[in-house]
PDB file of N, CA and C in Angstrom:
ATOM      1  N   UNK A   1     -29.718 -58.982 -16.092  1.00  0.00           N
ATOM      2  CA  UNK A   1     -29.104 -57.735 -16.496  1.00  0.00           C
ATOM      3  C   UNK A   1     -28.681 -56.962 -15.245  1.00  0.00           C
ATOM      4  N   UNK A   2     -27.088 -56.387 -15.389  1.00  0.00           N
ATOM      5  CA  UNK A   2     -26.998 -55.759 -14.287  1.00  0.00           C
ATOM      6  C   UNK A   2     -26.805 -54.768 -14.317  1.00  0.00           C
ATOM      7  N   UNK A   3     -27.720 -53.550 -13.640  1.00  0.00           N
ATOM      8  CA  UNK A   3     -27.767 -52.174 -13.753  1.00  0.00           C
ATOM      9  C   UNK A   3     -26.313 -51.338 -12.622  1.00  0.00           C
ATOM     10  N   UNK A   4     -25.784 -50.154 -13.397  1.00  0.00           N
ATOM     11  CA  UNK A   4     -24.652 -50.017 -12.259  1.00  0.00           C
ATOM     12  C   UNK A   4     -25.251 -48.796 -11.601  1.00  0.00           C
ATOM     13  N   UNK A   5     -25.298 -48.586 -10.351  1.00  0.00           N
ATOM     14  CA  UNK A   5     -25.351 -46.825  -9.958  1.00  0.00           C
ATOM     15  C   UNK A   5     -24.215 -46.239  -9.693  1.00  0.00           C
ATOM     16  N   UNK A   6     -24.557 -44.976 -10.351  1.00  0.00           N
ATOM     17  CA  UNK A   6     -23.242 -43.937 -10.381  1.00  0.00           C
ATOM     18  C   UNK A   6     -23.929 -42.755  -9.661  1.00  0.00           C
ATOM     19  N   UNK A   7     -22.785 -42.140  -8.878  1.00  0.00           N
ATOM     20  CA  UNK A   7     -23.338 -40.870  -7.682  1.00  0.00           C
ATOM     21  C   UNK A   7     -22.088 -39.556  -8.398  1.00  0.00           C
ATOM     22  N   UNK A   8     -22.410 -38.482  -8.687  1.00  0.00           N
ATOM     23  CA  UNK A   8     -21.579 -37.725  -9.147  1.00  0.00           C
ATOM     24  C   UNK A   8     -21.915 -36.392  -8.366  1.00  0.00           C
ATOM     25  N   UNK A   9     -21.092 -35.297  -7.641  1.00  0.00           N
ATOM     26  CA  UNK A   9     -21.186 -33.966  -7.547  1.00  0.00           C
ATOM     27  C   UNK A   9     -20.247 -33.649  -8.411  1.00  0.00           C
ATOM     28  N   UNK A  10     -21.031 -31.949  -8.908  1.00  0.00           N
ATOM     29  CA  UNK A  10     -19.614 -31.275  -9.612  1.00  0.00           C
ATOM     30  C   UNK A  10     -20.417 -29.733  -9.465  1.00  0.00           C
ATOM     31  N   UNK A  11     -19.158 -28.630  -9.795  1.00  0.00           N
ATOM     32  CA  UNK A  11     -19.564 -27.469  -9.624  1.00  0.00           C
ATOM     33  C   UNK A  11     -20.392 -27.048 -10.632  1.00  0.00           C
ATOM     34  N   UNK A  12     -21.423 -26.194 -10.823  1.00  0.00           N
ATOM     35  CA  UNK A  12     -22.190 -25.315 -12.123  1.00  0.00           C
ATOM     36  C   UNK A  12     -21.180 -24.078 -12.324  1.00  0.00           C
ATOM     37  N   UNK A  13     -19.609 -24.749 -12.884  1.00  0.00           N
ATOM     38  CA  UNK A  13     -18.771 -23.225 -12.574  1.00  0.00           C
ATOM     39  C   UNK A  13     -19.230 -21.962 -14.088  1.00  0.00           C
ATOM     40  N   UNK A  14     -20.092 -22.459 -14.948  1.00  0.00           N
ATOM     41  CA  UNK A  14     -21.026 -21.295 -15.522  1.00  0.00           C
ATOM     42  C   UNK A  14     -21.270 -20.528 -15.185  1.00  0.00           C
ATOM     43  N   UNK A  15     -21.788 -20.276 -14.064  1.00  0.00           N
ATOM     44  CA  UNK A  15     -22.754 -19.354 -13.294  1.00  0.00           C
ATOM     45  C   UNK A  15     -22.189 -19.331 -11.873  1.00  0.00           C
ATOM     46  N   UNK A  16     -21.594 -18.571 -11.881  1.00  0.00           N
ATOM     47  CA  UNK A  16     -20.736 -17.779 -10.697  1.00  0.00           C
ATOM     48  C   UNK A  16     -21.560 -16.860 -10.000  1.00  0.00           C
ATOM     49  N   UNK A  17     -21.685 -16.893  -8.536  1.00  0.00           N
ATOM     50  CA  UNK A  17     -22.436 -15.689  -8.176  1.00  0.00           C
ATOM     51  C   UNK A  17     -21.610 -14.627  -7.689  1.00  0.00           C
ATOM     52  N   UNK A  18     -22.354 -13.616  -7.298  1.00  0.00           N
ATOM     53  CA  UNK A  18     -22.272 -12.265  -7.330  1.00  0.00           C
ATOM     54  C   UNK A  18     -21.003 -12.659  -6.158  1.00  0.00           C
ATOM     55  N   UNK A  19     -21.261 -13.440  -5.093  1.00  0.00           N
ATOM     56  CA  UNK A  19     -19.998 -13.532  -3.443  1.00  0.00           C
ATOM     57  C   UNK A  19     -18.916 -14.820  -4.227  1.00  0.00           C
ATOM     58  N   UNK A  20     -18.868 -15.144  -5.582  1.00  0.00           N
ATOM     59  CA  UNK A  20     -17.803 -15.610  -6.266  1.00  0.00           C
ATOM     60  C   UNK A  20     -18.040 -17.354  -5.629  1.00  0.00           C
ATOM     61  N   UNK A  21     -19.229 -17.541  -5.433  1.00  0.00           N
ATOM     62  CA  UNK A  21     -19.404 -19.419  -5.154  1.00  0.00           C
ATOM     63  C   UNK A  21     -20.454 -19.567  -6.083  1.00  0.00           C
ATOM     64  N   UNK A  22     -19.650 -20.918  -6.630  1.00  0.00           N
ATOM     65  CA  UNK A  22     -20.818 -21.968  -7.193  1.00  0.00           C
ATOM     66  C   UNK A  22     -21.575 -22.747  -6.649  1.00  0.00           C
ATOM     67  N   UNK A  23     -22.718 -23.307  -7.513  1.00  0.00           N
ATOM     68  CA  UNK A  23     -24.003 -24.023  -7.126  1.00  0.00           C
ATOM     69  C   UNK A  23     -23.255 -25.652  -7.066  1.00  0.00           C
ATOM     70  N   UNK A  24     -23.316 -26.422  -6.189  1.00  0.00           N
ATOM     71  CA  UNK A  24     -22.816 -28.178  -6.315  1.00  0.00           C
ATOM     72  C   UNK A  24     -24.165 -28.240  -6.632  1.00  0.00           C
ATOM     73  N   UNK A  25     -23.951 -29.559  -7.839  1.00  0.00           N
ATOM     74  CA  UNK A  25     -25.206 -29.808  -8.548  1.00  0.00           C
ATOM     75  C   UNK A  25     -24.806 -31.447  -8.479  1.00  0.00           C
ATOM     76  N   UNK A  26     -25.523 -32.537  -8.658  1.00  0.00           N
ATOM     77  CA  UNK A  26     -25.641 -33.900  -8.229  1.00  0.00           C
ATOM     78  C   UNK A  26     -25.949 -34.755  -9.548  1.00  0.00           C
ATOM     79  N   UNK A  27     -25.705 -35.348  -9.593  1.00  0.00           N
ATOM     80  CA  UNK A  27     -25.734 -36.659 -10.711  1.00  0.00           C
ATOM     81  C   UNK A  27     -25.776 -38.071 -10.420  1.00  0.00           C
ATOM     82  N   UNK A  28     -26.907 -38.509 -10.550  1.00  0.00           N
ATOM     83  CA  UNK A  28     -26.986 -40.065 -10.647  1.00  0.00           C
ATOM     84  C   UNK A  28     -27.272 -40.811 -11.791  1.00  0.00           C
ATOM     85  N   UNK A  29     -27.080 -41.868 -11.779  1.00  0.00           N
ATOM     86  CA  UNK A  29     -27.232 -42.412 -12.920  1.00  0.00           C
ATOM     87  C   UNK A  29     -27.392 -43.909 -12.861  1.00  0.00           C
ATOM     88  N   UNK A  30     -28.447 -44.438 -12.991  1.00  0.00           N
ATOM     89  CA  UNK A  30     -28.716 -45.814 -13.274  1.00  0.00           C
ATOM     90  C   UNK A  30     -28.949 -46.584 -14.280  1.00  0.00           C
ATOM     91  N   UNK A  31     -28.136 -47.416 -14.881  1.00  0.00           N
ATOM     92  CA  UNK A  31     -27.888 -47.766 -15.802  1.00  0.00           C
ATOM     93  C   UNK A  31     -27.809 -47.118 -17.224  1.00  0.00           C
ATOM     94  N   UNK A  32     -28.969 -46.669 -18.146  1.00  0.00           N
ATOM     95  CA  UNK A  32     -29.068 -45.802 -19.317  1.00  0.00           C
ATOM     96  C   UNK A  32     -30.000 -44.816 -18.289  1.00  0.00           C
ATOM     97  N   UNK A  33     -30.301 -44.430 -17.371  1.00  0.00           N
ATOM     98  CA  UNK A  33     -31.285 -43.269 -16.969  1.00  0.00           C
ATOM     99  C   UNK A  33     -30.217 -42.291 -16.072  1.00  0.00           C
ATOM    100  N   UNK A  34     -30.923 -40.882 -16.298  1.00  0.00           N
ATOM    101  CA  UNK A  34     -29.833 -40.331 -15.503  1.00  0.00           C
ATOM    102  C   UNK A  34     -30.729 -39.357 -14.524  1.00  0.00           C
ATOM    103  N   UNK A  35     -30.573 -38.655 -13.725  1.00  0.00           N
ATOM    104  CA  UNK A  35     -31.316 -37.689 -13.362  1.00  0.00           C
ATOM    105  C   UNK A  35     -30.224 -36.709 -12.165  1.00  0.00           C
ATOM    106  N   UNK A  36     -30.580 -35.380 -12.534  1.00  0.00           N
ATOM    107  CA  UNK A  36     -29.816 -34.225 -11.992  1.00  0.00           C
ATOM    108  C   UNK A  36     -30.570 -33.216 -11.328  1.00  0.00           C
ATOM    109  N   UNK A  37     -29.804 -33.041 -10.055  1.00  0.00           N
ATOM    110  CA  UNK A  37     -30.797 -32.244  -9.031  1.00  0.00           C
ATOM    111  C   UNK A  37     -29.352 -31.026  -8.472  1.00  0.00           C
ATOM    112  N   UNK A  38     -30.179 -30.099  -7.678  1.00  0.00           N
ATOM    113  CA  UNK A  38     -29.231 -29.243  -7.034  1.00  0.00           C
ATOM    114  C   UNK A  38     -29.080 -29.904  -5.255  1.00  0.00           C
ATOM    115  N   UNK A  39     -27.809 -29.362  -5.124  1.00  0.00           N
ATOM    116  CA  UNK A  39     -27.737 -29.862  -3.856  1.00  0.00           C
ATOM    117  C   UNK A  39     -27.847 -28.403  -2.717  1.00  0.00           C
ATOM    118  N   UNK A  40     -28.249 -27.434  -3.660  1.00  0.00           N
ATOM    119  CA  UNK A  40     -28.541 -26.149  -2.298  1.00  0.00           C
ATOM    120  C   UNK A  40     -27.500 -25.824  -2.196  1.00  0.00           C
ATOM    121  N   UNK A  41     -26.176 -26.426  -2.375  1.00  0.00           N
ATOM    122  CA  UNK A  41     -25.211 -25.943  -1.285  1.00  0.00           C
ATOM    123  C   UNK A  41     -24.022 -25.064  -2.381  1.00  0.00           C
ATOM    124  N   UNK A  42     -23.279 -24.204  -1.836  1.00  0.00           N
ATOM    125  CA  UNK A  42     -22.728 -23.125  -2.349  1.00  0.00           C
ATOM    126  C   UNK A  42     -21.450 -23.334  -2.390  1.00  0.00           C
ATOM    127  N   UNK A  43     -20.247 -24.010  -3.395  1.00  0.00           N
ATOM    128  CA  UNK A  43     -18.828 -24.030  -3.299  1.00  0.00           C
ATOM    129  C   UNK A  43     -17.385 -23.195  -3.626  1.00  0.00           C
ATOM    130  N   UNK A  44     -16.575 -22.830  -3.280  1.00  0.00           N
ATOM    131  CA  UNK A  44     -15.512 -21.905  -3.933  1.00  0.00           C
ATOM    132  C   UNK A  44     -14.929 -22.680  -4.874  1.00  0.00           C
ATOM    133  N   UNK A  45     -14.775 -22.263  -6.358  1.00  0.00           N
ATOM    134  CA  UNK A  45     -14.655 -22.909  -7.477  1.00  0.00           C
ATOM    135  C   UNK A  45     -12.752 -23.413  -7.204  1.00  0.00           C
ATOM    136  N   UNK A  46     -12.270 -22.689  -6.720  1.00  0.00           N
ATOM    137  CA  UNK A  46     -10.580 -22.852  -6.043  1.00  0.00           C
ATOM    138  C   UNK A  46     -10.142 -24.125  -5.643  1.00  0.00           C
ATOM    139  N   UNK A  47     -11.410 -24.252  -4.454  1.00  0.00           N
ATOM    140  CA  UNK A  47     -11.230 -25.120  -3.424  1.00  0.00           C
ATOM    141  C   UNK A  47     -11.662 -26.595  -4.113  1.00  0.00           C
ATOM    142  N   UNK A  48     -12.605 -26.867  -5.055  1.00  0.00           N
ATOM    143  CA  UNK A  48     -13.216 -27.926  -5.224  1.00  0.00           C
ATOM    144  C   UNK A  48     -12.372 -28.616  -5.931  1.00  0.00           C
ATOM    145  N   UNK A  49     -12.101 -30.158  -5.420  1.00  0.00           N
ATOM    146  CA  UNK A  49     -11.592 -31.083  -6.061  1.00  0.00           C
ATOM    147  C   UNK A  49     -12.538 -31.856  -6.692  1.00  0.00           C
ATOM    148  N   UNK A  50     -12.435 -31.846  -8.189  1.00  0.00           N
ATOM    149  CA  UNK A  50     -13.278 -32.485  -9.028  1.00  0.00           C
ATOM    150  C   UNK A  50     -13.276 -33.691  -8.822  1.00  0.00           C
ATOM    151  N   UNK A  51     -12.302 -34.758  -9.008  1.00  0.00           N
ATOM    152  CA  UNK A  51     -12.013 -36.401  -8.753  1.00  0.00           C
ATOM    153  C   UNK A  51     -12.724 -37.029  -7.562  1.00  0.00           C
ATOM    154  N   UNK A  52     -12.662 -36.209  -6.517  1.00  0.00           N
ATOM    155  CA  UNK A  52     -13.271 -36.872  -4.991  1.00  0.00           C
ATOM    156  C   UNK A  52     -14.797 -36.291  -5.007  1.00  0.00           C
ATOM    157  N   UNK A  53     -14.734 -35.123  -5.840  1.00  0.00           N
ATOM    158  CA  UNK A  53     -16.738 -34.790  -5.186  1.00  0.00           C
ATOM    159  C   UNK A  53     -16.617 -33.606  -3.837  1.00  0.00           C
ATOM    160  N   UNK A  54     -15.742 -33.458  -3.594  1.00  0.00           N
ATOM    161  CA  UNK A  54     -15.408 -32.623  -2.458  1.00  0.00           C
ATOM    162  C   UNK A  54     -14.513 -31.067  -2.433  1.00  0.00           C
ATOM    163  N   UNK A  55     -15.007 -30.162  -1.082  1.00  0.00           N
ATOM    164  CA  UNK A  55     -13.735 -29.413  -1.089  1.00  0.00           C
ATOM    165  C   UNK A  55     -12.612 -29.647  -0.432  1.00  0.00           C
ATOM    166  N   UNK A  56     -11.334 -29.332  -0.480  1.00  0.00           N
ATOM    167  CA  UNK A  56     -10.008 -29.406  -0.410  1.00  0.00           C
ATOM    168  C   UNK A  56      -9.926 -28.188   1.009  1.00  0.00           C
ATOM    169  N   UNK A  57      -9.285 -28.440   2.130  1.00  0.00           N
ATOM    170  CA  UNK A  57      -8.610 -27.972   3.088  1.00  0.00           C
ATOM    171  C   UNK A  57      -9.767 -27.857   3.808  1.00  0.00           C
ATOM    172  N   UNK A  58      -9.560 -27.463   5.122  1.00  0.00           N
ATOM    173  CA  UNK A  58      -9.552 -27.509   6.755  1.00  0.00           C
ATOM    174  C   UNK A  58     -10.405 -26.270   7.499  1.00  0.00           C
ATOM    175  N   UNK A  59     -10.773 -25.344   6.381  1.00  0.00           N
ATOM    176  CA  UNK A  59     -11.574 -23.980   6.754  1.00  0.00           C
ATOM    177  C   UNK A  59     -12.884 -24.190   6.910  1.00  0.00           C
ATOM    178  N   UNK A  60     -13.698 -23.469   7.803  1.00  0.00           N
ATOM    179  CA  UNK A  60     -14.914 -23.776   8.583  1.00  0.00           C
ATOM    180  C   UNK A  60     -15.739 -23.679   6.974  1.00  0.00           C
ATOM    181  N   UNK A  61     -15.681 -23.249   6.001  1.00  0.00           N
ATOM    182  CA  UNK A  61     -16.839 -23.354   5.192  1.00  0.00           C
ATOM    183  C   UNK A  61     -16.325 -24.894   4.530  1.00  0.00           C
ATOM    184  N   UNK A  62     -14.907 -24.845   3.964  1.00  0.00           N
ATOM    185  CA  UNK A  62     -14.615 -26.458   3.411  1.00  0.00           C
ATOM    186  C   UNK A  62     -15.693 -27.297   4.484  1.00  0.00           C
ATOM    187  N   UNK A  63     -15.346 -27.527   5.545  1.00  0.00           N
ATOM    188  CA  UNK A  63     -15.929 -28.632   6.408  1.00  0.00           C
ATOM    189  C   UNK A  63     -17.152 -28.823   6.499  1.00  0.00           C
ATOM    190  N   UNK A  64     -18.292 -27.514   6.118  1.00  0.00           N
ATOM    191  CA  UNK A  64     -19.345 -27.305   6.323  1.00  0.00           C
ATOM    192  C   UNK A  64     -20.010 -27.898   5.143  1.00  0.00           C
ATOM    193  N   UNK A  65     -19.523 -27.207   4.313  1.00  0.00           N
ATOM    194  CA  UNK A  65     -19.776 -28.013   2.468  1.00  0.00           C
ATOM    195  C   UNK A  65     -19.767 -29.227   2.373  1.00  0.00           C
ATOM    196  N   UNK A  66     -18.679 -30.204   3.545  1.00  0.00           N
ATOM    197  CA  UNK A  66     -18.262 -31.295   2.839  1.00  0.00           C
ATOM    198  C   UNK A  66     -19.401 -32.010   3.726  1.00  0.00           C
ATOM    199  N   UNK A  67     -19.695 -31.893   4.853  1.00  0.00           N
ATOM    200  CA  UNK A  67     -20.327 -32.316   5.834  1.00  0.00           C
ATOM    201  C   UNK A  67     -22.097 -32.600   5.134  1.00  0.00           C
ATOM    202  N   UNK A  68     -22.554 -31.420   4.740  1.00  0.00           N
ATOM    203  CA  UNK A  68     -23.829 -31.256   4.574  1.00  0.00           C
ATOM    204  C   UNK A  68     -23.575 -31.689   3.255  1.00  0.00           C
ATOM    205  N   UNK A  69     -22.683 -32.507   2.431  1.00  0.00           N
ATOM    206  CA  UNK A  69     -23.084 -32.721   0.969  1.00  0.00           C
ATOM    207  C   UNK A  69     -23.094 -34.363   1.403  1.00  0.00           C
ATOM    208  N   UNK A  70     -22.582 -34.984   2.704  1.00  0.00           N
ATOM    209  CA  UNK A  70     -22.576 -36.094   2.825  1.00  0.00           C
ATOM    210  C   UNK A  70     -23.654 -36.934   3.350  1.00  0.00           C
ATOM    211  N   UNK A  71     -24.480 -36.145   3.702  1.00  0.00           N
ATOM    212  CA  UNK A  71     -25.752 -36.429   4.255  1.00  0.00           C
ATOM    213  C   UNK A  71     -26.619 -37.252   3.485  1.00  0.00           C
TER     214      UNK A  71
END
């Protein structure tokens, strides 16, 4: 039997905070099991490209986000 792993970020754009960034929240998934954690880190709902897992453009927080979510 072959189990697949799946790696997912996406925004919690529900819950917007007060400085207008969302929570990146994490998704894995192995085969029928899934499990969801926070990743700490804080995104502009604008900037985030859903398809890649990432933010979009070249500004010191994009790079910072994308950097520390790759870890």
């Amino acid at each position: 039997m072959k189990e697949e792993l799946k790696v997912l970020f996406y925004l919690k754009k529900n819950q917007v905070k007060a400085n207008g960034l969302c929570s990146i929240m994490g998704l894995i998934t192995i085969g029928q099991s899934m499990a969801q954690f926070s990743a700490k880190i804080e995104a502009e709902p604008s900037k985030w490209d859903a398809k890649v897992g990432r933010m979009t453009g070249k500004s010191n927080h994009a790079l910072q986000v994308n950097r520390q979510k790759s870890i």
